[in-house]
PDB file of N, CA and C in Angstrom:
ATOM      1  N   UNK A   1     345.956 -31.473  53.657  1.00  0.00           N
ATOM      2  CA  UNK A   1     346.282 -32.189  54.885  1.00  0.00           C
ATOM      3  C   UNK A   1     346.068 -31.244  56.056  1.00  0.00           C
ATOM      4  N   UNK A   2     345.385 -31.843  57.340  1.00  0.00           N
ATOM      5  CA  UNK A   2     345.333 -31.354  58.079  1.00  0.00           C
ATOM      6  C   UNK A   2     346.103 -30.592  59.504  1.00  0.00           C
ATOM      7  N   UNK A   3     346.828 -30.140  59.962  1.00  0.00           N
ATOM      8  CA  UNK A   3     347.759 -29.748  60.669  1.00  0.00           C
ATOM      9  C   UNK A   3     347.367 -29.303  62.392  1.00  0.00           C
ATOM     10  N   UNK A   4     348.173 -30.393  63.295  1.00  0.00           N
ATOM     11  CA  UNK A   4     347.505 -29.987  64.489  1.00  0.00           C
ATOM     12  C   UNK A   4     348.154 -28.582  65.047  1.00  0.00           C
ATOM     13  N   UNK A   5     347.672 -28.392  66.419  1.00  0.00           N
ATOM     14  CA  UNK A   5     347.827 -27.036  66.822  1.00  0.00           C
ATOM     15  C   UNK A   5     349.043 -26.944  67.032  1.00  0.00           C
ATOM     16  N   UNK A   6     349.861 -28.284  67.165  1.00  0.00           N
ATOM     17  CA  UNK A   6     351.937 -28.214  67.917  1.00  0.00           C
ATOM     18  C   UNK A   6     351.930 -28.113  66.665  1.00  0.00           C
ATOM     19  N   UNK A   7     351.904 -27.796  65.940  1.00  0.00           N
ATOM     20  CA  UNK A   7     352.878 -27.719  64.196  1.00  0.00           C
ATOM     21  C   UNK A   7     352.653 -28.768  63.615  1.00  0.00           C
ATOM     22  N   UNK A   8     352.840 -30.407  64.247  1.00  0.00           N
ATOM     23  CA  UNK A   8     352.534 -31.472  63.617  1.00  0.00           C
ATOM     24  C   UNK A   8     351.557 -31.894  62.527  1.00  0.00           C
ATOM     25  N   UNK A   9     351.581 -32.885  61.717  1.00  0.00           N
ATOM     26  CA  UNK A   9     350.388 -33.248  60.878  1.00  0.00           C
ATOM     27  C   UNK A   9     349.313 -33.782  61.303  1.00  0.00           C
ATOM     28  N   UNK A  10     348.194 -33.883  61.533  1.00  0.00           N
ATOM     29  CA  UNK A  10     347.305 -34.458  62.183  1.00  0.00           C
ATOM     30  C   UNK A  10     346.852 -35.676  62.150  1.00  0.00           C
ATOM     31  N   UNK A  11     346.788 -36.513  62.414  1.00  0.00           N
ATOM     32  CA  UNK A  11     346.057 -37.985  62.022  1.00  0.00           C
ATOM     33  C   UNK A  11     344.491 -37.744  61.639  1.00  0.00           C
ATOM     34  N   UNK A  12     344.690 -38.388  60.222  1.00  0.00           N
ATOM     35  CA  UNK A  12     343.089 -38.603  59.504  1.00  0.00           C
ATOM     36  C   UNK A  12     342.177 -39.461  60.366  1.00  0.00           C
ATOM     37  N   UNK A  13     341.327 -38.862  60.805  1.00  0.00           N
ATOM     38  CA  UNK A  13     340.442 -39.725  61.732  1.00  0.00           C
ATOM     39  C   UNK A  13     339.048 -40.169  60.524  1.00  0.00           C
ATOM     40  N   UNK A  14     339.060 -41.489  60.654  1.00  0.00           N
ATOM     41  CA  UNK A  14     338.172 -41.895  59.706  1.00  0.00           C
ATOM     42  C   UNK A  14     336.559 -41.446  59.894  1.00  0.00           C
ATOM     43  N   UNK A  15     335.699 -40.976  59.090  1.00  0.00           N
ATOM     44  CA  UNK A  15     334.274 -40.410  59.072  1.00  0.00           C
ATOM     45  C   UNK A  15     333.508 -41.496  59.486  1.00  0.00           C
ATOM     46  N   UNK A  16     333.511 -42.506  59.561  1.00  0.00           N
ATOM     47  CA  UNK A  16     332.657 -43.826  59.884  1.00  0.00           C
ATOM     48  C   UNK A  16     332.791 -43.890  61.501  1.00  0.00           C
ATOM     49  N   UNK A  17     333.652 -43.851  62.022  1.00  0.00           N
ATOM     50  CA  UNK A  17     333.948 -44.881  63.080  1.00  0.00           C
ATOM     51  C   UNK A  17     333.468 -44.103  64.211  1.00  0.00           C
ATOM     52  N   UNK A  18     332.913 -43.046  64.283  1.00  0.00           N
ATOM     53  CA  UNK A  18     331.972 -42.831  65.238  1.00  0.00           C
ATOM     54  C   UNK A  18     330.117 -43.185  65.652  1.00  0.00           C
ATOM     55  N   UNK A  19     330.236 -43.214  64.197  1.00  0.00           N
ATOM     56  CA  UNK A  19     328.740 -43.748  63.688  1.00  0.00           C
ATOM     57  C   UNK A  19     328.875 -45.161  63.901  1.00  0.00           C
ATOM     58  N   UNK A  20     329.905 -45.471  63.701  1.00  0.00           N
ATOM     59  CA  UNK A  20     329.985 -47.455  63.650  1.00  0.00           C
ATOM     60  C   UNK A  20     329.668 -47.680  65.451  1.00  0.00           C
ATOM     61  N   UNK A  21     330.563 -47.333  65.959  1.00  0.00           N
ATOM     62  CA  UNK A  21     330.577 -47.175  67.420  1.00  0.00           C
ATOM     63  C   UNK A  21     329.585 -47.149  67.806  1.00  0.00           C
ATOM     64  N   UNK A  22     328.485 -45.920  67.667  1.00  0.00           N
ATOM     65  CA  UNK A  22     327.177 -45.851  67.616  1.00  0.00           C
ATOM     66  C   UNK A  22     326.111 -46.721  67.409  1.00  0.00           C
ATOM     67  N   UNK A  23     326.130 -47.346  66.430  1.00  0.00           N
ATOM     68  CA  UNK A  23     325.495 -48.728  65.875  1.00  0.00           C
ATOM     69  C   UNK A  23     325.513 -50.139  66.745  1.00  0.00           C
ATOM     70  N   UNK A  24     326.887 -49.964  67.121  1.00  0.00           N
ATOM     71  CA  UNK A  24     327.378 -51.259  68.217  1.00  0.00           C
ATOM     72  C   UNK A  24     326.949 -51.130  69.498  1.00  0.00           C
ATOM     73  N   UNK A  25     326.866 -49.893  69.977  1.00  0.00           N
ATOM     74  CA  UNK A  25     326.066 -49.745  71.163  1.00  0.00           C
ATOM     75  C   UNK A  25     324.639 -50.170  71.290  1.00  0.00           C
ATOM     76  N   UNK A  26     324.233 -49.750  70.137  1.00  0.00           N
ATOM     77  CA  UNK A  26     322.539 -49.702  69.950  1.00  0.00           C
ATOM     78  C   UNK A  26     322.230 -51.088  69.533  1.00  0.00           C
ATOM     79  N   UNK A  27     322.853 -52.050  69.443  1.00  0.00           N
ATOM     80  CA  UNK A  27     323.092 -53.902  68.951  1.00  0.00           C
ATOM     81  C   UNK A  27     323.186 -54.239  70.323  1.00  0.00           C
ATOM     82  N   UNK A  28     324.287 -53.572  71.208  1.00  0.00           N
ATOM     83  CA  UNK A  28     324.249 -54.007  72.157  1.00  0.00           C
ATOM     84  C   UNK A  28     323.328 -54.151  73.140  1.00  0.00           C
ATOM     85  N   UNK A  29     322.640 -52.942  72.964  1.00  0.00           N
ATOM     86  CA  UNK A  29     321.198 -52.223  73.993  1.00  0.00           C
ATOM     87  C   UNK A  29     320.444 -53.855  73.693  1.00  0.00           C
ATOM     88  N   UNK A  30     320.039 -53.170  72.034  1.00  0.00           N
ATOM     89  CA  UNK A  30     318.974 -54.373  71.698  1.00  0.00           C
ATOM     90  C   UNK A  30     319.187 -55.826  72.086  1.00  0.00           C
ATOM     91  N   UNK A  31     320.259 -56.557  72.460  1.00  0.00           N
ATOM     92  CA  UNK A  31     320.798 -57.660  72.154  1.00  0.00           C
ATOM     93  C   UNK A  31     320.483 -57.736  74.179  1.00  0.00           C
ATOM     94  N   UNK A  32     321.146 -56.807  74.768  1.00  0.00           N
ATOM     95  CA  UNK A  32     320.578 -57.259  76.453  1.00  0.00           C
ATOM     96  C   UNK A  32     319.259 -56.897  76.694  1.00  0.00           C
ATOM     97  N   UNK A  33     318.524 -56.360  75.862  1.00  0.00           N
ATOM     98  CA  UNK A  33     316.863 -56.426  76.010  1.00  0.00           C
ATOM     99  C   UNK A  33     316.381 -57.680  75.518  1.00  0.00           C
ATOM    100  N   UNK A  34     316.759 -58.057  74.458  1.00  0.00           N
ATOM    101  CA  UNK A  34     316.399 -59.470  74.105  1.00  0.00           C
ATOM    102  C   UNK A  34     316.569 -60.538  75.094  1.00  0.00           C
ATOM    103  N   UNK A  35     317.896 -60.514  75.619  1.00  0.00           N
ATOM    104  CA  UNK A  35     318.091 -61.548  76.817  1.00  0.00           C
ATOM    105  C   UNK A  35     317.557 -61.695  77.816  1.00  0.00           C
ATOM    106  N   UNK A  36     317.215 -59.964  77.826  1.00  0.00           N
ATOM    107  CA  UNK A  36     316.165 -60.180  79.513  1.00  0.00           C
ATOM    108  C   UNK A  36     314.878 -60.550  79.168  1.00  0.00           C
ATOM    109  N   UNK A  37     314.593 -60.080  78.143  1.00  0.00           N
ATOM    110  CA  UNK A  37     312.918 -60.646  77.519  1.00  0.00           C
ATOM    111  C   UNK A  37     313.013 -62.375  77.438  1.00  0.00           C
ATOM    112  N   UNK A  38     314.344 -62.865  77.062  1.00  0.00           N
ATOM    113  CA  UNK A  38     314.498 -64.421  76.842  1.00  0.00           C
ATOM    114  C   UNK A  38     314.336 -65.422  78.417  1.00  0.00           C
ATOM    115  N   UNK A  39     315.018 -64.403  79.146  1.00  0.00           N
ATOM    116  CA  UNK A  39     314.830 -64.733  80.321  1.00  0.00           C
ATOM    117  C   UNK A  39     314.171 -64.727  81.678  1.00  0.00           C
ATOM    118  N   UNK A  40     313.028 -63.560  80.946  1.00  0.00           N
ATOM    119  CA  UNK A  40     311.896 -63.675  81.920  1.00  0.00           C
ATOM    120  C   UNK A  40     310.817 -64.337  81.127  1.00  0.00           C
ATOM    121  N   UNK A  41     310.827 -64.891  79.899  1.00  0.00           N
ATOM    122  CA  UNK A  41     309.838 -66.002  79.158  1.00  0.00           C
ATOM    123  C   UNK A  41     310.310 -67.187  79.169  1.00  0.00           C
ATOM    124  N   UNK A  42     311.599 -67.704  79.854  1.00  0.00           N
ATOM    125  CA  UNK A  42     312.141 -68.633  79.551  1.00  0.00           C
ATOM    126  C   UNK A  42     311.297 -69.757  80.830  1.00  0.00           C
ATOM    127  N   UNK A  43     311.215 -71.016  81.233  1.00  0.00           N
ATOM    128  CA  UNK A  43     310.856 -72.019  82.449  1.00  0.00           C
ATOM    129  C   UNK A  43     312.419 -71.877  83.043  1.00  0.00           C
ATOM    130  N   UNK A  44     313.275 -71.647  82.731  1.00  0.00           N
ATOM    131  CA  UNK A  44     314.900 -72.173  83.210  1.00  0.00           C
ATOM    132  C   UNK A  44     314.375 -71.181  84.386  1.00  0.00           C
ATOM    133  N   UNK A  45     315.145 -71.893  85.495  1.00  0.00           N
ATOM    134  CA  UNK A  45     315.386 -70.847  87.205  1.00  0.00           C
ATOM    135  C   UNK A  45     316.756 -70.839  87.413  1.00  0.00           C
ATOM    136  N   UNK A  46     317.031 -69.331  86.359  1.00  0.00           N
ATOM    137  CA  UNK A  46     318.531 -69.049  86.792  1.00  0.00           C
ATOM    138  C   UNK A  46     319.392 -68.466  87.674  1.00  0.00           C
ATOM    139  N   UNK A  47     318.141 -68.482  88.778  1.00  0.00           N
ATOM    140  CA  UNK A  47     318.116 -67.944  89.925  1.00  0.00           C
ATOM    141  C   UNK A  47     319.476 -69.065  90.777  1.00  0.00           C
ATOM    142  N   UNK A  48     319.284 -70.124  90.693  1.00  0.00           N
ATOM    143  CA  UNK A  48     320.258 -70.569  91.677  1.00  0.00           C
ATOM    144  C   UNK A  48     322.185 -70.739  90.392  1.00  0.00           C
ATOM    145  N   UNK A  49     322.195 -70.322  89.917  1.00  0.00           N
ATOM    146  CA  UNK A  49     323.475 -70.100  89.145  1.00  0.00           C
ATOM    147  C   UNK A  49     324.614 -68.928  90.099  1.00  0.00           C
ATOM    148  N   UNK A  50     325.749 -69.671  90.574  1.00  0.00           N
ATOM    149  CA  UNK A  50     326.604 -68.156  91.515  1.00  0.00           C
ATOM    150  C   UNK A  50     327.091 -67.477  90.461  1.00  0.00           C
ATOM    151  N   UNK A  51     326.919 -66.299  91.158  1.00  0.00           N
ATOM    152  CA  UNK A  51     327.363 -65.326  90.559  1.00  0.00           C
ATOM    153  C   UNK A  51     326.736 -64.535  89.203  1.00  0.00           C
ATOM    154  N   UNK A  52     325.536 -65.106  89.150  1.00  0.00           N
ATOM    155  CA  UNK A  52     324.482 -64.464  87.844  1.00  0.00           C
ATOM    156  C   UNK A  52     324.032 -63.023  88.708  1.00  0.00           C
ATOM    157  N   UNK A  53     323.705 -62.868  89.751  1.00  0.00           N
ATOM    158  CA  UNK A  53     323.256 -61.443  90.053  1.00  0.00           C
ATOM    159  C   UNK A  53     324.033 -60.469  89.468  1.00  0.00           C
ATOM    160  N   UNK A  54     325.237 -60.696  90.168  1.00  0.00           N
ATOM    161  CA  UNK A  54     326.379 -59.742  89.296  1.00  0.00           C
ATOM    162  C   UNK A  54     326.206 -59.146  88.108  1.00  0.00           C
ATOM    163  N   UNK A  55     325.986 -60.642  87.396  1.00  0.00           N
ATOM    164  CA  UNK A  55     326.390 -60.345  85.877  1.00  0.00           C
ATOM    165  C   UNK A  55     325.438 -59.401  85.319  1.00  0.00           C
ATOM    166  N   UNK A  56     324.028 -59.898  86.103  1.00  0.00           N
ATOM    167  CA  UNK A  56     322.661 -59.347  85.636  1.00  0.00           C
ATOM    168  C   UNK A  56     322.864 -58.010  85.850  1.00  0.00           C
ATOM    169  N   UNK A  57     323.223 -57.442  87.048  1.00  0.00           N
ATOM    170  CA  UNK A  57     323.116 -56.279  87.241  1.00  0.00           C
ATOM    171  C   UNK A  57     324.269 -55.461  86.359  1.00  0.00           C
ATOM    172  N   UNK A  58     324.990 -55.721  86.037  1.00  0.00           N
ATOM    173  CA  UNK A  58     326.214 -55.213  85.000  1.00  0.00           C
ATOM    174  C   UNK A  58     325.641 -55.130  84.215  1.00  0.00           C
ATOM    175  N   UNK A  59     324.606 -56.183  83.012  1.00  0.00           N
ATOM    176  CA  UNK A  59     324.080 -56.176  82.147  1.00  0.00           C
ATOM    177  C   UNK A  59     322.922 -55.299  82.212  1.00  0.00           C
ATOM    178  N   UNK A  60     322.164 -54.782  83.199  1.00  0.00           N
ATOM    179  CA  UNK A  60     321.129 -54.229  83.257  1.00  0.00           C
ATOM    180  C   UNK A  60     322.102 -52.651  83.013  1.00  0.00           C
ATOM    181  N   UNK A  61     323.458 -52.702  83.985  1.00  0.00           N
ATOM    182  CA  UNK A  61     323.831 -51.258  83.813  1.00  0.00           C
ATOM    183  C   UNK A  61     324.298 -50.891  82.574  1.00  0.00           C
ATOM    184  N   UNK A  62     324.961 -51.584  81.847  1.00  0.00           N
ATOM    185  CA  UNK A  62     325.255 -51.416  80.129  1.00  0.00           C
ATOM    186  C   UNK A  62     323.953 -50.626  79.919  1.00  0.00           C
ATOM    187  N   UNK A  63     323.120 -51.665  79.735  1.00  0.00           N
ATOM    188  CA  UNK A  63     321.493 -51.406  78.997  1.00  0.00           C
ATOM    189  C   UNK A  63     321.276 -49.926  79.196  1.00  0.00           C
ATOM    190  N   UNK A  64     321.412 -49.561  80.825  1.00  0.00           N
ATOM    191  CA  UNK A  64     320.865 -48.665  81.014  1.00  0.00           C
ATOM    192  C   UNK A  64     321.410 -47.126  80.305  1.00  0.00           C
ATOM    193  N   UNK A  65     323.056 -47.449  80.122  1.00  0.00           N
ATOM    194  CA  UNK A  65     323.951 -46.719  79.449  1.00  0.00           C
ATOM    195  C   UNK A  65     324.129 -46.293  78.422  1.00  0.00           C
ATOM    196  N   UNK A  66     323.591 -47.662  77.306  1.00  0.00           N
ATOM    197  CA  UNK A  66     324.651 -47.687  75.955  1.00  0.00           C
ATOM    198  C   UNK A  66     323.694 -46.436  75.326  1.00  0.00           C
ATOM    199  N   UNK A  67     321.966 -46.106  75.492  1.00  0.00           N
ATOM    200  CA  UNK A  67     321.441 -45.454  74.575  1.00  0.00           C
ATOM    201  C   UNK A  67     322.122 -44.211  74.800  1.00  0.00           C
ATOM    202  N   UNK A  68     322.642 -43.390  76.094  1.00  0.00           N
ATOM    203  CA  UNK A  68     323.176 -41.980  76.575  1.00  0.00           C
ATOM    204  C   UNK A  68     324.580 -42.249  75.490  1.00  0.00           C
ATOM    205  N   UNK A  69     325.300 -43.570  75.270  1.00  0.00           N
ATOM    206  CA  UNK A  69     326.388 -43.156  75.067  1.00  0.00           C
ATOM    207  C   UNK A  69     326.543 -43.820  73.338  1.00  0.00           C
ATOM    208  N   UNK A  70     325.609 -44.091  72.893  1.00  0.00           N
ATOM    209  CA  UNK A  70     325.208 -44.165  71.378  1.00  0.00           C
ATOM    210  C   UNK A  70     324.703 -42.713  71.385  1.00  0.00           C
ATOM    211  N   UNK A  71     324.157 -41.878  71.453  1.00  0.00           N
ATOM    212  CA  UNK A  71     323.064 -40.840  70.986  1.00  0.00           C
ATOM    213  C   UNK A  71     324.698 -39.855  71.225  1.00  0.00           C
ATOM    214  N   UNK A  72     325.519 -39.971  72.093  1.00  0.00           N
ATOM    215  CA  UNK A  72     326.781 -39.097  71.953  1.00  0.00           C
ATOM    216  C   UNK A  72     327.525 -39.241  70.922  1.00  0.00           C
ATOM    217  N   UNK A  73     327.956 -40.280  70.775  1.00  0.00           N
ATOM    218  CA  UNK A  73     328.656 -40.726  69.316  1.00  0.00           C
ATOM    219  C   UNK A  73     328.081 -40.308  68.262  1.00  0.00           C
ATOM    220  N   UNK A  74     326.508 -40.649  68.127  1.00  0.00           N
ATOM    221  CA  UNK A  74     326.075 -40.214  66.889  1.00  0.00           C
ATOM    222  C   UNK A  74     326.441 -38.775  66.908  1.00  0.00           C
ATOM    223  N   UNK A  75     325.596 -37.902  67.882  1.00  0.00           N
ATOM    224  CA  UNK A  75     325.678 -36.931  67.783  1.00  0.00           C
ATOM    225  C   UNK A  75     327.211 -35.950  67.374  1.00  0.00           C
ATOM    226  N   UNK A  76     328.524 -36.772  67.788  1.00  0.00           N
ATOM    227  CA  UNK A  76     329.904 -36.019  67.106  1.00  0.00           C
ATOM    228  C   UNK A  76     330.010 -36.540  66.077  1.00  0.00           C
ATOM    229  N   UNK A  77     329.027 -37.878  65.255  1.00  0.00           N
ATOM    230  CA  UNK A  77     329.780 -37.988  64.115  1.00  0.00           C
ATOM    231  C   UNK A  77     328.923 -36.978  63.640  1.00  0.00           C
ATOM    232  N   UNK A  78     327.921 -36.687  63.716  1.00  0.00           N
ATOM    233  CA  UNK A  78     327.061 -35.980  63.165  1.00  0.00           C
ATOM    234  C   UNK A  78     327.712 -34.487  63.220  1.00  0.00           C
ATOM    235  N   UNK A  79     327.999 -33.827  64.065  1.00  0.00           N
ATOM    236  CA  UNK A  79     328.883 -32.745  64.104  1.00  0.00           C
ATOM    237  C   UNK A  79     330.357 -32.912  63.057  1.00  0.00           C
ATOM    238  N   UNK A  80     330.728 -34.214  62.914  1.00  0.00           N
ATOM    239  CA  UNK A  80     331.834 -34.266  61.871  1.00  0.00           C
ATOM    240  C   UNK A  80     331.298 -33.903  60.087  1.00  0.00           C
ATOM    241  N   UNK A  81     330.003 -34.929  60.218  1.00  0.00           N
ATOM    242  CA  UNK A  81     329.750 -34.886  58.424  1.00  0.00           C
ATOM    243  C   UNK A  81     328.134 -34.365  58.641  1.00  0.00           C
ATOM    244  N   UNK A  82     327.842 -33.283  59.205  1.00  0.00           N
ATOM    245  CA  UNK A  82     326.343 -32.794  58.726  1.00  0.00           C
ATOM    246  C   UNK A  82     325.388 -33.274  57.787  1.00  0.00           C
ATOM    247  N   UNK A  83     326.090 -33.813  56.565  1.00  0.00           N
ATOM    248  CA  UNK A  83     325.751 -33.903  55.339  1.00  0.00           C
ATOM    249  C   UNK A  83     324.947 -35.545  54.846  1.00  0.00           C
ATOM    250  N   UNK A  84     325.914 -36.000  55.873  1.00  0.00           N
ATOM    251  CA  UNK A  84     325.749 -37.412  55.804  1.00  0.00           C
ATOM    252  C   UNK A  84     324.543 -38.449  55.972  1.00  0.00           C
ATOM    253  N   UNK A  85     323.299 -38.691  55.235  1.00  0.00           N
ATOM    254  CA  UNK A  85     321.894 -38.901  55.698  1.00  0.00           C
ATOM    255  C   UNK A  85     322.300 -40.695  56.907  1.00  0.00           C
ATOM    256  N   UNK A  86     323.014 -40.974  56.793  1.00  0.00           N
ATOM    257  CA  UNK A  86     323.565 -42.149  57.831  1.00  0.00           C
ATOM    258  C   UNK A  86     323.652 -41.630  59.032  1.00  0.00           C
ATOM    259  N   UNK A  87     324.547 -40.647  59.523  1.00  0.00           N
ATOM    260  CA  UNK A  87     324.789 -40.278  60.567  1.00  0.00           C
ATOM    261  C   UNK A  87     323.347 -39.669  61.279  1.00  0.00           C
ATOM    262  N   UNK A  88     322.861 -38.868  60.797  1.00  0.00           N
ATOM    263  CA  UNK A  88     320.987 -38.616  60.948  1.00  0.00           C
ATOM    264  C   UNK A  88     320.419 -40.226  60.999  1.00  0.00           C
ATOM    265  N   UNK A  89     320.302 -41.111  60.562  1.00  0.00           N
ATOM    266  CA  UNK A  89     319.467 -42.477  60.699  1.00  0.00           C
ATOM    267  C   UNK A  89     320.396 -42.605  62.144  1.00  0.00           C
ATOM    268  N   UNK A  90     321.230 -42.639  62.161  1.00  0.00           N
ATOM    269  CA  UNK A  90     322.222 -43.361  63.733  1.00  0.00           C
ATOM    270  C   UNK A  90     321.649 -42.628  65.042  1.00  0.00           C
ATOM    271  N   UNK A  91     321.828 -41.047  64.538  1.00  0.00           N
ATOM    272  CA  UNK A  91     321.274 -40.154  65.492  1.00  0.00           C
ATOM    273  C   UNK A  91     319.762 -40.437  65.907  1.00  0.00           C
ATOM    274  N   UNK A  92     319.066 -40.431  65.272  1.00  0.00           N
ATOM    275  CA  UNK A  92     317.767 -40.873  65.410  1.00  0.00           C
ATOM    276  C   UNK A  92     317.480 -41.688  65.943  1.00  0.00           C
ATOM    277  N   UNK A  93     318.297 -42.868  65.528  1.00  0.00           N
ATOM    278  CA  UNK A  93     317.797 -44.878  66.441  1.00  0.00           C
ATOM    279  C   UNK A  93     318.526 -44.287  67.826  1.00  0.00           C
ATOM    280  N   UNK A  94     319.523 -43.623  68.342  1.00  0.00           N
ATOM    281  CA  UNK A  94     319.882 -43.364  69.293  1.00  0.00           C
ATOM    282  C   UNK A  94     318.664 -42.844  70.056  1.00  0.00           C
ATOM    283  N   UNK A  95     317.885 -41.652  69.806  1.00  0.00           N
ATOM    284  CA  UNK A  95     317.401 -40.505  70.291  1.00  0.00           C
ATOM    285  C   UNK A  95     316.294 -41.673  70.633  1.00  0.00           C
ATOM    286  N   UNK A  96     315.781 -42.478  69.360  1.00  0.00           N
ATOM    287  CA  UNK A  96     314.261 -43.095  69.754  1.00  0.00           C
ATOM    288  C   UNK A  96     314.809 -44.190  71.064  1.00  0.00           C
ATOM    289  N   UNK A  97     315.722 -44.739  70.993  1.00  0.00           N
ATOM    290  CA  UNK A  97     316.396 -45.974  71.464  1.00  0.00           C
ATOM    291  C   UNK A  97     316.075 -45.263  73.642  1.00  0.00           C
ATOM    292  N   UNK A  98     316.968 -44.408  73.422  1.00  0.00           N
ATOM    293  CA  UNK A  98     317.114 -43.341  74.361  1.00  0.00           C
ATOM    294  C   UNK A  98     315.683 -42.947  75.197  1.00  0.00           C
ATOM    295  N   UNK A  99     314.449 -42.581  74.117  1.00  0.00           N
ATOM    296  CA  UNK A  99     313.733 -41.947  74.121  1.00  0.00           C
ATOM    297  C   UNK A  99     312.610 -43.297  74.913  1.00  0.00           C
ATOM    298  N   UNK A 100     312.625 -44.103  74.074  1.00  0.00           N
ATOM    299  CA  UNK A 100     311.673 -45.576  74.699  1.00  0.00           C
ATOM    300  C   UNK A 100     312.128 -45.805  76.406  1.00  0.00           C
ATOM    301  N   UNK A 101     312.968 -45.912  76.520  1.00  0.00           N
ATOM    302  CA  UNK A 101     313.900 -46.458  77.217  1.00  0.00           C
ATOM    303  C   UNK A 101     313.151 -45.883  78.667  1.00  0.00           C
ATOM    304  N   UNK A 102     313.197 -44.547  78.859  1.00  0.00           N
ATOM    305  CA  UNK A 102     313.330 -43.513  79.832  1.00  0.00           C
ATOM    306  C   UNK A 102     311.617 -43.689  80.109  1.00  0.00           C
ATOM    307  N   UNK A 103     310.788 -43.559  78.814  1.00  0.00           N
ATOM    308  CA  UNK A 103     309.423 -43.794  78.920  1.00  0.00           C
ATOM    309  C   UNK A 103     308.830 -45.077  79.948  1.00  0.00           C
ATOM    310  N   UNK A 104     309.690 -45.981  78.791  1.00  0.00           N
ATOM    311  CA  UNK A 104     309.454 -47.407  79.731  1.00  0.00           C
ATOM    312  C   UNK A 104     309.594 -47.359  81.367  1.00  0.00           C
ATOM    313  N   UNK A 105     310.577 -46.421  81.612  1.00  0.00           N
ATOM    314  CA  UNK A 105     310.886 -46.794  83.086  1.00  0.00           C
ATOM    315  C   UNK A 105     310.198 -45.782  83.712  1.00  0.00           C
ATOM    316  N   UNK A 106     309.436 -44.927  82.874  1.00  0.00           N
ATOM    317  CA  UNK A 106     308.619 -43.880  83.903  1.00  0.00           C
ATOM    318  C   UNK A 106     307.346 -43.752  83.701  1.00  0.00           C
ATOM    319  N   UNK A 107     306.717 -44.988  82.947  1.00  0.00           N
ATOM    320  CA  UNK A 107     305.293 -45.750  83.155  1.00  0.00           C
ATOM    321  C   UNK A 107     305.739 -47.147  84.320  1.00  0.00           C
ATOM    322  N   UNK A 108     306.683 -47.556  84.325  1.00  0.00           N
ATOM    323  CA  UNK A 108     306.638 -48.760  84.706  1.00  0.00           C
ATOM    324  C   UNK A 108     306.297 -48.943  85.972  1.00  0.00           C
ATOM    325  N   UNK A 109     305.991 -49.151  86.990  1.00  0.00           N
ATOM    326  CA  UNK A 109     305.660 -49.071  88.944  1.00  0.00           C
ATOM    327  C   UNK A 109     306.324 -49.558  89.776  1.00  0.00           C
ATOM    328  N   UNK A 110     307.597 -50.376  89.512  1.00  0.00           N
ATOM    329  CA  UNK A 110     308.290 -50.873  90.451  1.00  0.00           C
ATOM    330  C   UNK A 110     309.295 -49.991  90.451  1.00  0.00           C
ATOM    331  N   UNK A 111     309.493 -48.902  90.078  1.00  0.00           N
ATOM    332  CA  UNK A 111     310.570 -48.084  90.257  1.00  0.00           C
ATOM    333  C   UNK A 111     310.356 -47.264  91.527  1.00  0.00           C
TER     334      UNK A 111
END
């Protein structure tokens, strides 16, 4: 058993749940890229809906986020279990996830 630095016992922090975390981010990424891809192929003009700018732009800022803050997670679970060939697959979809991402927006021209 593990023992924190006040004398106390430490709470078992489970080996998964940083990697899981990780995973959910990177669902999430994928899941508001899909929507914006749904919605710039879509005929609907969801342009006159109140209050969609907002949302859009929240959703664009997630997007822009989750790969920096998946590729962190992986990266401490990965510092927890070295060993673990999962935590390396998580780290990786992060890094590529991360890695597309930054590309995309620094070929793209309206930036």
């Amino acid at each position: 058993m593990h023992t924190c630095a006040f004398g106390g016992n430490a709470m078992p922090v489970p080996k998964s749940s940083l990697r899981t975390a990780s995973i959910y981010c990177l669902g999430l990424w994928a899941a508001i890229w899909v929507l914006f891809l749904l919605m710039r192929l879509s005929p609907l003009d969801y342009r006159g809906i109140p209050g969609i700018g907002i949302i859009i732009l929240i959703a664009f800022a997630v997007a822009l986020v989750a790969p920096i803050v998946a590729a962190g997670l992986a990266g401490a679970a990965l510092l927890q279990q070295p060993q673990a060939p999962r935590n390396w697959l998580a780290f990786g979809c992060s890094i590529a996830a991360l890695v597309g991402q930054v590309s995309l927006f620094l070929i793209s021209r309206w930036l």
